[in-house]
Each structure stands twice: as C-alpha cells, then as structure tokens.
PDB file of N, CA and C in Angstrom:
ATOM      1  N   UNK A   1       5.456 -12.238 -22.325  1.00  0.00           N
ATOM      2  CA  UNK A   1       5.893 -12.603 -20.983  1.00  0.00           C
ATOM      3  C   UNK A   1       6.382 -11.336 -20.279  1.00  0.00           C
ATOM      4  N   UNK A   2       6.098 -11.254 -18.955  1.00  0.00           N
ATOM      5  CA  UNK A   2       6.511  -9.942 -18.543  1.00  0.00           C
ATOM      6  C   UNK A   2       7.736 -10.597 -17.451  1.00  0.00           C
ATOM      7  N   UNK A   3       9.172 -10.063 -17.727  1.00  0.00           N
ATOM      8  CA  UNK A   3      10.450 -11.072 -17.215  1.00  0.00           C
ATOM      9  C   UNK A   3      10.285  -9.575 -16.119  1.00  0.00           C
ATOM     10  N   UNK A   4      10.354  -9.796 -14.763  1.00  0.00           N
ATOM     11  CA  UNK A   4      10.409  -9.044 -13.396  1.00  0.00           C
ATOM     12  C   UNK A   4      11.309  -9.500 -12.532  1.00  0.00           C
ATOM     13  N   UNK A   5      12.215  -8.506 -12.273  1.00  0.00           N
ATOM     14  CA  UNK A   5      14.036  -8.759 -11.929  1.00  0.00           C
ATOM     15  C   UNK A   5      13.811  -8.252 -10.769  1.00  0.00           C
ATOM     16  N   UNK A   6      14.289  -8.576  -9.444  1.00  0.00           N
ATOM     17  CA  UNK A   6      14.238  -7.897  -8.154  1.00  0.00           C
ATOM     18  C   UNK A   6      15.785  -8.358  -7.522  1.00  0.00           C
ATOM     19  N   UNK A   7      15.954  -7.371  -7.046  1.00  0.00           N
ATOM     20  CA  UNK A   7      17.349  -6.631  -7.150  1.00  0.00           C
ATOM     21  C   UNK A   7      18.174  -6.704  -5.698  1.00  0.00           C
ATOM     22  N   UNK A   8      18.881  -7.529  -5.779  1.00  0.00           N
ATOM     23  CA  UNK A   8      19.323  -8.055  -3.963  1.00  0.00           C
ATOM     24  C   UNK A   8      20.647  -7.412  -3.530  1.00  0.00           C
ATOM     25  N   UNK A   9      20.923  -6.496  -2.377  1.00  0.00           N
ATOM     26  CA  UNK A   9      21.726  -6.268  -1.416  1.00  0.00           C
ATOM     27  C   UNK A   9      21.732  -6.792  -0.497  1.00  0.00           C
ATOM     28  N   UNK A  10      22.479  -7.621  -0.164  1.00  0.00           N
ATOM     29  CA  UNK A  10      23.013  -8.658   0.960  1.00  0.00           C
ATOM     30  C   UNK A  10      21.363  -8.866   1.272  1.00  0.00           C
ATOM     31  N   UNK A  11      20.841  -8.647   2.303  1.00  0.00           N
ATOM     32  CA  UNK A  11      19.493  -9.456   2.845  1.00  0.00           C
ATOM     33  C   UNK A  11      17.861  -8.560   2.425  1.00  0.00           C
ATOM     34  N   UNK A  12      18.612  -7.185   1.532  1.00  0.00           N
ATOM     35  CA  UNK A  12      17.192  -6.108   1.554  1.00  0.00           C
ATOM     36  C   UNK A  12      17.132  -6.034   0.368  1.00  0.00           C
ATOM     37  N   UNK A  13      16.117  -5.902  -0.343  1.00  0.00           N
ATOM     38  CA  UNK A  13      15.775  -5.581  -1.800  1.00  0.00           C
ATOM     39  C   UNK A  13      16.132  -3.955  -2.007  1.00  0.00           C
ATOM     40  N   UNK A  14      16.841  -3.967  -3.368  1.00  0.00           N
ATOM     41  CA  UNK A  14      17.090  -2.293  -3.374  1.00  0.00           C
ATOM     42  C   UNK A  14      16.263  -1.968  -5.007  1.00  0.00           C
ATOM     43  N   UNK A  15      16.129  -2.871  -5.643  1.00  0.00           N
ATOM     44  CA  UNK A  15      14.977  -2.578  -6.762  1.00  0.00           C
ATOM     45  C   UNK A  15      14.212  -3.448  -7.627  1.00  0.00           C
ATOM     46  N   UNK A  16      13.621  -2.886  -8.515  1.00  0.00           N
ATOM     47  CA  UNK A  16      12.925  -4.116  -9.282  1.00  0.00           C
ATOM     48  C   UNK A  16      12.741  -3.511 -10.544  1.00  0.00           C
ATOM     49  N   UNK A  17      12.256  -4.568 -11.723  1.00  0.00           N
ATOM     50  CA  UNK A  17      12.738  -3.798 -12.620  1.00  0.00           C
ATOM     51  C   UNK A  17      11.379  -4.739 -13.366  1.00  0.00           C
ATOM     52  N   UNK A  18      10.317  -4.373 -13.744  1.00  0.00           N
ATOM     53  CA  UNK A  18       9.116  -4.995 -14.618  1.00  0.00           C
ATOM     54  C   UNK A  18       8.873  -4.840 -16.043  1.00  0.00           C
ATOM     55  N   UNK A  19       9.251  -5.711 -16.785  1.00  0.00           N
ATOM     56  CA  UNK A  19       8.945  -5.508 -18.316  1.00  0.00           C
ATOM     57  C   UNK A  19       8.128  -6.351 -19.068  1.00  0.00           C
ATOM     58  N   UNK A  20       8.319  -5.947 -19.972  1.00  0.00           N
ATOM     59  CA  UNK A  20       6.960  -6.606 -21.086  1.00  0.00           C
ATOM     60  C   UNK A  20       5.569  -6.806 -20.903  1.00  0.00           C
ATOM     61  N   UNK A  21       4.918  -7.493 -21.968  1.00  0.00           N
ATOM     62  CA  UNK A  21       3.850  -7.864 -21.795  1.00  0.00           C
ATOM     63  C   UNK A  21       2.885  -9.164 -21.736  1.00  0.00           C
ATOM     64  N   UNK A  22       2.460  -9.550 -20.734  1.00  0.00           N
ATOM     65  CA  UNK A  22       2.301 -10.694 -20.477  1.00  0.00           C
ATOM     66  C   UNK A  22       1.684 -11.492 -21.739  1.00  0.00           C
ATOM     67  N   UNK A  23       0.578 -11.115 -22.600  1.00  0.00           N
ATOM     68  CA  UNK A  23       0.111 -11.984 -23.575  1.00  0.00           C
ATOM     69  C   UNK A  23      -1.047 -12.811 -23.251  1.00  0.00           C
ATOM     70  N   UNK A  24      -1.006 -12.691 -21.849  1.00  0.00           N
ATOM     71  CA  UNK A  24      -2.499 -13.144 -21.634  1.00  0.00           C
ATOM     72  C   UNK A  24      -3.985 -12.660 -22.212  1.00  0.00           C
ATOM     73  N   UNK A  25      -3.520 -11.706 -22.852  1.00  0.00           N
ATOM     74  CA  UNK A  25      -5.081 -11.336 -23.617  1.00  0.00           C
ATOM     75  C   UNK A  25      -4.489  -9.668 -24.251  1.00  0.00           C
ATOM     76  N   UNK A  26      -5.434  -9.158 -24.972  1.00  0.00           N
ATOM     77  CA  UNK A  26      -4.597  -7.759 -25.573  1.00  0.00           C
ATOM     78  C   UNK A  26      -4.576  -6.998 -25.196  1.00  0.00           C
ATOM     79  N   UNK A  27      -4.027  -5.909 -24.859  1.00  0.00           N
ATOM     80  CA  UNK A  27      -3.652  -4.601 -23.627  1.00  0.00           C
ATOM     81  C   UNK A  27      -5.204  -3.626 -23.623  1.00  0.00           C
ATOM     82  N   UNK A  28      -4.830  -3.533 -22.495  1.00  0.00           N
ATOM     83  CA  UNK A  28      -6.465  -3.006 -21.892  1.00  0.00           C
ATOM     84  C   UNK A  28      -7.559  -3.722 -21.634  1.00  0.00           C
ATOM     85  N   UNK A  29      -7.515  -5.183 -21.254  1.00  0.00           N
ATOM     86  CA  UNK A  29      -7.896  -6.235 -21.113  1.00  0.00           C
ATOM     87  C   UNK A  29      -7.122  -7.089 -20.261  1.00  0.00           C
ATOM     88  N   UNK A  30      -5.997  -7.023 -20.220  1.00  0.00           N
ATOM     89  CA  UNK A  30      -4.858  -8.351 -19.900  1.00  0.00           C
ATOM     90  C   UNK A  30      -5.183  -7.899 -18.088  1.00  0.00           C
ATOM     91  N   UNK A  31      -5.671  -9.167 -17.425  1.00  0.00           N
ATOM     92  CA  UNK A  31      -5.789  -9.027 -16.458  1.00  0.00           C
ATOM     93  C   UNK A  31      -4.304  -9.299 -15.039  1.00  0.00           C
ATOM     94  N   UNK A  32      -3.397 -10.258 -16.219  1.00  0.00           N
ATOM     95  CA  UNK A  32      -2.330 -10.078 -15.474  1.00  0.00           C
ATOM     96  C   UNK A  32      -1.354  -8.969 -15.835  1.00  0.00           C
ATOM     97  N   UNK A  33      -1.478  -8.296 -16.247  1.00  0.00           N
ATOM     98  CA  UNK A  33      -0.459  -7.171 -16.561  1.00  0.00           C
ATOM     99  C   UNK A  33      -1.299  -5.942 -15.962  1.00  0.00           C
ATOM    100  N   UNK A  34      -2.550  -6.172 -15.526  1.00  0.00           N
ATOM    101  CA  UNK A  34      -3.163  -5.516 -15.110  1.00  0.00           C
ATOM    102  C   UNK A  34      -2.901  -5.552 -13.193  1.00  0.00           C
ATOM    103  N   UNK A  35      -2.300  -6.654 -12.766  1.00  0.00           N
ATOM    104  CA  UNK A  35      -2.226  -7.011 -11.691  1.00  0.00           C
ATOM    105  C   UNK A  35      -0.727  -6.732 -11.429  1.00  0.00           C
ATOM    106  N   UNK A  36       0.266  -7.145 -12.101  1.00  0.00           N
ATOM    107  CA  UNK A  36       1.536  -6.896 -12.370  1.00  0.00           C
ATOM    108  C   UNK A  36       1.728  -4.951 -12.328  1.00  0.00           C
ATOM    109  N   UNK A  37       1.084  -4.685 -12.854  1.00  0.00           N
ATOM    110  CA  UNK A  37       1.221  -2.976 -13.116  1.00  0.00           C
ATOM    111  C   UNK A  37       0.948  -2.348 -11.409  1.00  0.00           C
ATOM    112  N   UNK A  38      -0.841  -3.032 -10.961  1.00  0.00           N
ATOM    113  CA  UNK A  38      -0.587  -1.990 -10.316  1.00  0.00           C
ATOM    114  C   UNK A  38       0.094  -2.137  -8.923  1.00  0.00           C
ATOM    115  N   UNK A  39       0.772  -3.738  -8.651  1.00  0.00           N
ATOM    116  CA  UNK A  39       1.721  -3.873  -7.753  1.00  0.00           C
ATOM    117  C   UNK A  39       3.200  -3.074  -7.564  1.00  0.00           C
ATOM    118  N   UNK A  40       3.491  -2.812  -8.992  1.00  0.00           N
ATOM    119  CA  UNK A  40       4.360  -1.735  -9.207  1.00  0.00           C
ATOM    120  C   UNK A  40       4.245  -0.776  -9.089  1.00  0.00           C
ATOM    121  N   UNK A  41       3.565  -0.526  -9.662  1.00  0.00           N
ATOM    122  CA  UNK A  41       2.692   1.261  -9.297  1.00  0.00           C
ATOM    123  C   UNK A  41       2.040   1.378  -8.091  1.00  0.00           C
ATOM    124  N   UNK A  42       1.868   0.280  -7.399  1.00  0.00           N
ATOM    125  CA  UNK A  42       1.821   1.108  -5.878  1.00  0.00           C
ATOM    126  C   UNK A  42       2.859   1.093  -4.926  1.00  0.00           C
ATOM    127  N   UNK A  43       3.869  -0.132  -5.333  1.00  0.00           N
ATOM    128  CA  UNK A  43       4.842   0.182  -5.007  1.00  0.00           C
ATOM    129  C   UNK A  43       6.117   1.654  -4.673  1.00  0.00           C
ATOM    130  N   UNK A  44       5.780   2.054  -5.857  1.00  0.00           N
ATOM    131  CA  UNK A  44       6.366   3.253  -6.723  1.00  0.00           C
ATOM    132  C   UNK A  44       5.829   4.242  -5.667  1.00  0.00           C
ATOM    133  N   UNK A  45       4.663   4.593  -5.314  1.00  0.00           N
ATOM    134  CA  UNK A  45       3.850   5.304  -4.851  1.00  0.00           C
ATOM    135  C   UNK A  45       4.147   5.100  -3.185  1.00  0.00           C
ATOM    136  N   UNK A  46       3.961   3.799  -3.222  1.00  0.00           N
ATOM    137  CA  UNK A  46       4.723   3.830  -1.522  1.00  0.00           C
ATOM    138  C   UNK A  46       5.957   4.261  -1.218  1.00  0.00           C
ATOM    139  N   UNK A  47       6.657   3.997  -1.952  1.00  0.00           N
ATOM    140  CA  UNK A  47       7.907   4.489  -1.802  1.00  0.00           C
ATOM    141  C   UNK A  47       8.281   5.885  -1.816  1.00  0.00           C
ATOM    142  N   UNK A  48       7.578   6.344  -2.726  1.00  0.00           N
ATOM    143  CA  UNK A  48       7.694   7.965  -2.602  1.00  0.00           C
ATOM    144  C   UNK A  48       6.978   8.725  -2.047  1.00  0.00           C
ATOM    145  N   UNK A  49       5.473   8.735  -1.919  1.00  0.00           N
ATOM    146  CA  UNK A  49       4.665   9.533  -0.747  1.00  0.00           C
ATOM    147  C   UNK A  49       4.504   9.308  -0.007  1.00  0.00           C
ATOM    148  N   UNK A  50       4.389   8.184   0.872  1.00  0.00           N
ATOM    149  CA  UNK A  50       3.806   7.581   2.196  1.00  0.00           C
ATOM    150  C   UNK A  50       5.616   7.437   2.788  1.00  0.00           C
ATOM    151  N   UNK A  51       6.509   6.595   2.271  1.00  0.00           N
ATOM    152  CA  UNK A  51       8.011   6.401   3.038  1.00  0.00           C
ATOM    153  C   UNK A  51       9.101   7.629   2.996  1.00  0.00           C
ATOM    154  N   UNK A  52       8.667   8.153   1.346  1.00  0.00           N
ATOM    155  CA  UNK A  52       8.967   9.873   1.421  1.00  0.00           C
ATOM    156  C   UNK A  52      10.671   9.483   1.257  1.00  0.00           C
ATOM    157  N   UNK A  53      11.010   8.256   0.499  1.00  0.00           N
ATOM    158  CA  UNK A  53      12.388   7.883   0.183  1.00  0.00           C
ATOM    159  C   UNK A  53      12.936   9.014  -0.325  1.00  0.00           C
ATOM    160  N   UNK A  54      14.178   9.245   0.084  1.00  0.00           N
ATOM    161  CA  UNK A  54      14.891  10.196  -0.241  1.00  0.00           C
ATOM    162  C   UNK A  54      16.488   9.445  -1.547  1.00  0.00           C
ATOM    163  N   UNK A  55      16.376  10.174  -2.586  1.00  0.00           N
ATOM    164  CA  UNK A  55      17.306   9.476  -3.631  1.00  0.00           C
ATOM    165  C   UNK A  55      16.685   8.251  -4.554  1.00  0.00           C
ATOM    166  N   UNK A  56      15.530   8.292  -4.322  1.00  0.00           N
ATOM    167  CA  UNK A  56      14.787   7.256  -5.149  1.00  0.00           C
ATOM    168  C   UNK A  56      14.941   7.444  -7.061  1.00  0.00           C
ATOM    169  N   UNK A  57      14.957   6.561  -7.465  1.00  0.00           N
ATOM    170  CA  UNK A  57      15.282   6.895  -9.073  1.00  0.00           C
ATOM    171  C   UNK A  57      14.789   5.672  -9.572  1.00  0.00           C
ATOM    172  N   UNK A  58      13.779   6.124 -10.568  1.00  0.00           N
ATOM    173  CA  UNK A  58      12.298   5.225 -11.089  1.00  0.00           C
ATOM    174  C   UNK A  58      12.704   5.768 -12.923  1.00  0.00           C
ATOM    175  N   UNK A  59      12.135   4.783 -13.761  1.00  0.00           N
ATOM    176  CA  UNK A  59      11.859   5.113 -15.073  1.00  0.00           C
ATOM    177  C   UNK A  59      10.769   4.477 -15.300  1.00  0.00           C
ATOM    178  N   UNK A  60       9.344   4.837 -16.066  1.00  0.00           N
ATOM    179  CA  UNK A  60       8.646   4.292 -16.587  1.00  0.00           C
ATOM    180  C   UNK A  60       8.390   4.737 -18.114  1.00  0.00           C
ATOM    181  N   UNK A  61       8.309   3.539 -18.985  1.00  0.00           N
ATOM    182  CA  UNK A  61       7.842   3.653 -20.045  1.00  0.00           C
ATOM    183  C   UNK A  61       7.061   2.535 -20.425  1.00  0.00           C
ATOM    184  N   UNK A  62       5.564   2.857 -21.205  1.00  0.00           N
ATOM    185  CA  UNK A  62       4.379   2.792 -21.453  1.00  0.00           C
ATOM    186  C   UNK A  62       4.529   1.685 -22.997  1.00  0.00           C
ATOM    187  N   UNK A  63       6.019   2.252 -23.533  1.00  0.00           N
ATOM    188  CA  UNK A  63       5.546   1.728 -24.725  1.00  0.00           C
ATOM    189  C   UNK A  63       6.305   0.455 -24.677  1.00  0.00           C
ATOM    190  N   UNK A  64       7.151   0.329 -24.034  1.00  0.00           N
ATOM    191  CA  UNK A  64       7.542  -1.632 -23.858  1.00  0.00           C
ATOM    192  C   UNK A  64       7.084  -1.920 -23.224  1.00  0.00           C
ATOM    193  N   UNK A  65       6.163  -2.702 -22.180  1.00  0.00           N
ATOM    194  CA  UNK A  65       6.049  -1.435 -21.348  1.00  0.00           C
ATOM    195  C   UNK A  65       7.166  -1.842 -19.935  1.00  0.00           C
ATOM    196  N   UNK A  66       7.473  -0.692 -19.340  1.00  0.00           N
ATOM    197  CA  UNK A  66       8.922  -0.765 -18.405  1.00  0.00           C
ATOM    198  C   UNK A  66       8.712  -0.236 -17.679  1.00  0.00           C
ATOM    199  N   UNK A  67       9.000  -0.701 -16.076  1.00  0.00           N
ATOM    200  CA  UNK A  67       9.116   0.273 -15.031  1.00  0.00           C
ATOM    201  C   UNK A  67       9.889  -0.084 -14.047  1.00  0.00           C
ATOM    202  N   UNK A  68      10.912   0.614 -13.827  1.00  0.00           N
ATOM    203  CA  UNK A  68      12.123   0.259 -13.170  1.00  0.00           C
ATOM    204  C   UNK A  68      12.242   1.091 -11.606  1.00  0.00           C
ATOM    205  N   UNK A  69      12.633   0.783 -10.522  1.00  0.00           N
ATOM    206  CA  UNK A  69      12.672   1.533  -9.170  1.00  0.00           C
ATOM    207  C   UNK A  69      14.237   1.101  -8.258  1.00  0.00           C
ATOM    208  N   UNK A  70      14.380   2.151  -7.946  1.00  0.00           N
ATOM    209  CA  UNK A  70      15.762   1.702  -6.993  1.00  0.00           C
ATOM    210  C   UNK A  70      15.735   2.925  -6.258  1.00  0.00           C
ATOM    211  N   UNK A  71      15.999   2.373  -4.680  1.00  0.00           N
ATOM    212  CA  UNK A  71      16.195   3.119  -3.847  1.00  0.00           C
ATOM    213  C   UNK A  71      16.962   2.809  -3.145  1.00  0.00           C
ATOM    214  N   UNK A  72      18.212   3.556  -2.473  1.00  0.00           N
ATOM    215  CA  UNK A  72      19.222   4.181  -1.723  1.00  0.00           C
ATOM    216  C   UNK A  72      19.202   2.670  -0.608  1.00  0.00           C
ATOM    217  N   UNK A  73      20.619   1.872  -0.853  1.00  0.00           N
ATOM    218  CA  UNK A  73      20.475   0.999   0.091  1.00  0.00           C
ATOM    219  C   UNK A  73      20.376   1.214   2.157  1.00  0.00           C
ATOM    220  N   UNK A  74      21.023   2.492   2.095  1.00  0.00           N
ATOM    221  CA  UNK A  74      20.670   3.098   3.009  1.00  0.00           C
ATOM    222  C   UNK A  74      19.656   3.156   3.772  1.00  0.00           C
ATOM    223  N   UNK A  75      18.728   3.330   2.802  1.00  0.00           N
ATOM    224  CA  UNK A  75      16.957   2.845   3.307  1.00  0.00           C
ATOM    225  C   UNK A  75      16.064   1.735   3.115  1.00  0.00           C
ATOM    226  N   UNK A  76      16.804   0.787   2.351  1.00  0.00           N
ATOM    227  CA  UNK A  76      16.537  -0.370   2.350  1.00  0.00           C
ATOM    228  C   UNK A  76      15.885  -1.074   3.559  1.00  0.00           C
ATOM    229  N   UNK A  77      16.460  -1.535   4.513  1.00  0.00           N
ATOM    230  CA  UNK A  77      16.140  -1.623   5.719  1.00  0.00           C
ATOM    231  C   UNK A  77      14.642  -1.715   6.454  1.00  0.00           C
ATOM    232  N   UNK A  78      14.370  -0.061   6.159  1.00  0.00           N
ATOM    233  CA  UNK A  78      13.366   0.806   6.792  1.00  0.00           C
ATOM    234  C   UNK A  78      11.993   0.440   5.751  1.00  0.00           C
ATOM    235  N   UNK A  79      12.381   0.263   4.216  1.00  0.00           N
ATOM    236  CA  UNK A  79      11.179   0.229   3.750  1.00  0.00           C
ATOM    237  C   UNK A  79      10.841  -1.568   3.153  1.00  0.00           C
ATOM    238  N   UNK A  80      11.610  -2.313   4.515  1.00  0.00           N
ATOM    239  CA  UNK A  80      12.119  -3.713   4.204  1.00  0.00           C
ATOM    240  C   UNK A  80      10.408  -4.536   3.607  1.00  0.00           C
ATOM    241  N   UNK A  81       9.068  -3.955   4.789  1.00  0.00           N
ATOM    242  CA  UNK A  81       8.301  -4.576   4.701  1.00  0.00           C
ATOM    243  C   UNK A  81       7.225  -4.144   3.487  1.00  0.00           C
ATOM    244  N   UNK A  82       7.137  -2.982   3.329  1.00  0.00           N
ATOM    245  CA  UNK A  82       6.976  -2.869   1.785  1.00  0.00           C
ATOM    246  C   UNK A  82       7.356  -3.545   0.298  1.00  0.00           C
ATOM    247  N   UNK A  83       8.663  -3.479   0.496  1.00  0.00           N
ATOM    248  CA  UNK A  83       9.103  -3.664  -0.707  1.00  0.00           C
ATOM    249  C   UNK A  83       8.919  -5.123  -0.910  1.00  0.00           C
ATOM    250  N   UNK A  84       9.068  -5.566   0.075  1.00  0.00           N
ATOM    251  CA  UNK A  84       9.264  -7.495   0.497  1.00  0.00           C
ATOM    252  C   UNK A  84       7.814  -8.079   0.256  1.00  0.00           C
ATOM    253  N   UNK A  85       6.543  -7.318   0.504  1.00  0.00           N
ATOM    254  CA  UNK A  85       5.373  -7.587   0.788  1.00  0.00           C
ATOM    255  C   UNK A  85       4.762  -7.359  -1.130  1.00  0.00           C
ATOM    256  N   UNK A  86       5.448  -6.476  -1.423  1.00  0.00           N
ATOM    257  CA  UNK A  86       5.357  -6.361  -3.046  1.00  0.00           C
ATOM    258  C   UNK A  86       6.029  -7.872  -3.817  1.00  0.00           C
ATOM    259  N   UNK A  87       7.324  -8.007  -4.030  1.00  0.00           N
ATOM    260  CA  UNK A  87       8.213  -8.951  -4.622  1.00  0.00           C
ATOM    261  C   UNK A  87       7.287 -10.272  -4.055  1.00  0.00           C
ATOM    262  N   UNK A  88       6.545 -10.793  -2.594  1.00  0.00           N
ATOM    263  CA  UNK A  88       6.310 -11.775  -2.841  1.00  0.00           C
ATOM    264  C   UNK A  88       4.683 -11.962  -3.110  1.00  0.00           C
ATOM    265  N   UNK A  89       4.275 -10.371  -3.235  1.00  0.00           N
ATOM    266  CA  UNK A  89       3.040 -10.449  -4.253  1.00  0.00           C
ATOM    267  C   UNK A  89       3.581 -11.121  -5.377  1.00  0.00           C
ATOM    268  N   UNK A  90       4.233 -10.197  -6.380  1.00  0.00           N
ATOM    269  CA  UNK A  90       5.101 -10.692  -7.718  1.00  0.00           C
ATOM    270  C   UNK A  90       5.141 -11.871  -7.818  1.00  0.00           C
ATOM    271  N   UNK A  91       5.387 -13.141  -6.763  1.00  0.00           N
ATOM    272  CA  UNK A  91       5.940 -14.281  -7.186  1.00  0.00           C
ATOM    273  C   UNK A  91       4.567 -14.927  -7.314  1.00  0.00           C
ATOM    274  N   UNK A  92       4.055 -14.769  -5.895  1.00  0.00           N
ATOM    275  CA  UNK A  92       2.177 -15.636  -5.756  1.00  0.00           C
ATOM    276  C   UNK A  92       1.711 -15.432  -7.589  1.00  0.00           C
ATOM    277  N   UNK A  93       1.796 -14.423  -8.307  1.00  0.00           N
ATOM    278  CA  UNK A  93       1.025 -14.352  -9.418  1.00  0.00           C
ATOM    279  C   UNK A  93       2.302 -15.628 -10.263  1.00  0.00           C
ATOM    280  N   UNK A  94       3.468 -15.104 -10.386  1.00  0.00           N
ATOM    281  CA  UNK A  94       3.972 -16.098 -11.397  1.00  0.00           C
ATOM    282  C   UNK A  94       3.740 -17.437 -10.948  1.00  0.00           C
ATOM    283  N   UNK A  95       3.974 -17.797  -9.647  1.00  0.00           N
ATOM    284  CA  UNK A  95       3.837 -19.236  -8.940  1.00  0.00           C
ATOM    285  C   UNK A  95       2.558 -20.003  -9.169  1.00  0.00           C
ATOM    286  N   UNK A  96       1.363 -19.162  -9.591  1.00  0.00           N
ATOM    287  CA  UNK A  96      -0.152 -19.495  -9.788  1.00  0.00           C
ATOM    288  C   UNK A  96      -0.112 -19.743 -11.248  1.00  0.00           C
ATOM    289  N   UNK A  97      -1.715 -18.780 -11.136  1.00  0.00           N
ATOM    290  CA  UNK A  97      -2.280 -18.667 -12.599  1.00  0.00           C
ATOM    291  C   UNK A  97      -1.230 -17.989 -13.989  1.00  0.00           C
ATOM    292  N   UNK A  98      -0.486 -17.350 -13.268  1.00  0.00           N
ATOM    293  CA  UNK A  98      -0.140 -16.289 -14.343  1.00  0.00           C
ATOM    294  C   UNK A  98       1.557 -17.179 -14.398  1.00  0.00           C
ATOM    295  N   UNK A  99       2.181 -18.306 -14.039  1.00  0.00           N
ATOM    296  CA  UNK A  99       2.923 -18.805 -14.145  1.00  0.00           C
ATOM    297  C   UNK A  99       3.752 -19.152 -16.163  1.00  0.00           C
ATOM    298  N   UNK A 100       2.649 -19.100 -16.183  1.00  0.00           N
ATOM    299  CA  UNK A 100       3.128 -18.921 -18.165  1.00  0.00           C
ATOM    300  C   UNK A 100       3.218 -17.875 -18.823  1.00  0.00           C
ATOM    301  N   UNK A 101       2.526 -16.217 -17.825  1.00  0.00           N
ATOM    302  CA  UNK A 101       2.927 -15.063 -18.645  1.00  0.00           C
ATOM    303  C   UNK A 101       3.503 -14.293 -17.695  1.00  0.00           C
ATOM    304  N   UNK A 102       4.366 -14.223 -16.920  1.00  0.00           N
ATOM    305  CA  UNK A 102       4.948 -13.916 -15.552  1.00  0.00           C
ATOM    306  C   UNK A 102       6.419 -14.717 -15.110  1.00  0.00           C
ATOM    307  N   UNK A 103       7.822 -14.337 -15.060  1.00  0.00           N
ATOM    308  CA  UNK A 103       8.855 -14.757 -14.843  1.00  0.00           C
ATOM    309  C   UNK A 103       9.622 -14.061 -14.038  1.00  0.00           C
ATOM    310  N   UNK A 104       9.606 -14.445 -12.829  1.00  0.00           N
ATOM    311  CA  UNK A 104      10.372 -13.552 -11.571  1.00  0.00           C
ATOM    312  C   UNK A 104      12.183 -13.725 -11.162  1.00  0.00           C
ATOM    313  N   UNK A 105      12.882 -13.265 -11.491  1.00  0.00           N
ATOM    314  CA  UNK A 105      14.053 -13.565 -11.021  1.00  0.00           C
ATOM    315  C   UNK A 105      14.658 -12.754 -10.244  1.00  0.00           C
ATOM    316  N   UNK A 106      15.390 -13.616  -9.234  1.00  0.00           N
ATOM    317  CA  UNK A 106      16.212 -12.448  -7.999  1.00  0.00           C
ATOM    318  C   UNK A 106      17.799 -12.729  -8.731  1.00  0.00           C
ATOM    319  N   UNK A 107      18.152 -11.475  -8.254  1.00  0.00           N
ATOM    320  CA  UNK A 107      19.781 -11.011  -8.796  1.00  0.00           C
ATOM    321  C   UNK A 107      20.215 -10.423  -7.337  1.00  0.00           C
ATOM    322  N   UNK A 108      21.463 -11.295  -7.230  1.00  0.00           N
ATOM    323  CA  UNK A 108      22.082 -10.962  -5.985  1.00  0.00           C
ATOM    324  C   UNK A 108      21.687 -11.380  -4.430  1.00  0.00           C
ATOM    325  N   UNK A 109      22.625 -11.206  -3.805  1.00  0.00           N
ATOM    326  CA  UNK A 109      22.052 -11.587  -2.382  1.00  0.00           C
ATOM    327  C   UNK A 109      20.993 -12.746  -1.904  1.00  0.00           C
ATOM    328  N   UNK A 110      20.231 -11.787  -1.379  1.00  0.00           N
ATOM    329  CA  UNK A 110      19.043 -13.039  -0.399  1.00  0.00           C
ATOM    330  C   UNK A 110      18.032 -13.323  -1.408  1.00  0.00           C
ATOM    331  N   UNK A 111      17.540 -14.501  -1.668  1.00  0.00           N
ATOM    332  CA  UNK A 111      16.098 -14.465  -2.378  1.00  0.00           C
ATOM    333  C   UNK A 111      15.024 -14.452  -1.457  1.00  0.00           C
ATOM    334  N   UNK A 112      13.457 -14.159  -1.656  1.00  0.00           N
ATOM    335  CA  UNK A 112      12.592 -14.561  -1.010  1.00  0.00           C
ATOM    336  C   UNK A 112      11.847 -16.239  -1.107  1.00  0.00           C
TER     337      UNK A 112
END
C-alpha cells in the first residue's frame, strides 16, 4: 500500500509525503506506483524549476520507496494551484481503481 500524507496549513498545502509500495504488481511493472511516482516527481520538479521555490526541502529514497516535499508556507499561496492540482490527482487514483493499493490522508487544516 502506498500511505500518501498531505500536509495542511490553515487553507494551503505545505507538503506531502509518499511511501511504500502499492502491490499492485512487482516493481517495474506496477502501474500504480508508476502513476503515484510520477505525480510526485513532477510535482517535485514544478516546484523547483518552473516556481523556482525558494527554501524547498525534499528527501527521496528509492529503497522504501519515499519521497517527501515541503515548502516555505510563505509560498504556499503562490504555488496554491500546483500543488492542489497534484493532491487531487493523488486522491482520483485512490478514490478509483487504485483504491486498495493507494491511501491518502490530510493532516491539519483544510482538506480537499
């Protein structure tokens, strides 16, 4: 199951945090962890080259596999429709098909 935590300041998302592995089929194959990944990873990518967030602080690791993002509530705000447009990608997959290897929870504040 891949448990995906998104991270609430009063009304703006300030991070998210994606782990495990879904189990839908065996890695390098798994089409939802394959979908899960690269919503994160472009996330990740928006956030840092295209919005050019300043104070951003990310960890990824491959071998649980983990990838964690938080950025500066400060800019929260500004990168509202990004980040928002990601998290309720995230849910459409758990809310669907991928509802048995996919578990979304909001912490804090506003949910979507």
């Amino acid at each position: 199951m891949i448990n995906i935590k998104l991270y609430w300041e009063d009304k703006f998302l300030r991070g998210i945090e994606s782990r495990g592995h879904s189990g839908y089929a065996e890695r390098g194959g798994d089409i939802v962890c394959a979908a899960v990944s690269s919503l994160v990873q472009a996330l990740l990518l928006g956030l840092d080259e295209i919005a050019k967030v300043k104070g951003l602080e990310y960890e990824i690791n491959s071998k649980i596999p983990l990838i964690k993002i938080f950025w500066p509530s400060e800019q929260a705000e500004s990168v509202d429709l990004l980040t928002r447009s990601v998290a309720l990608s995230l849910k459409a997959i758990a809310d669907g098909d991928g509802r048995d290897y996919v578990n979304v929870i909001d912490i804090g504040g506003k949910k979507l």
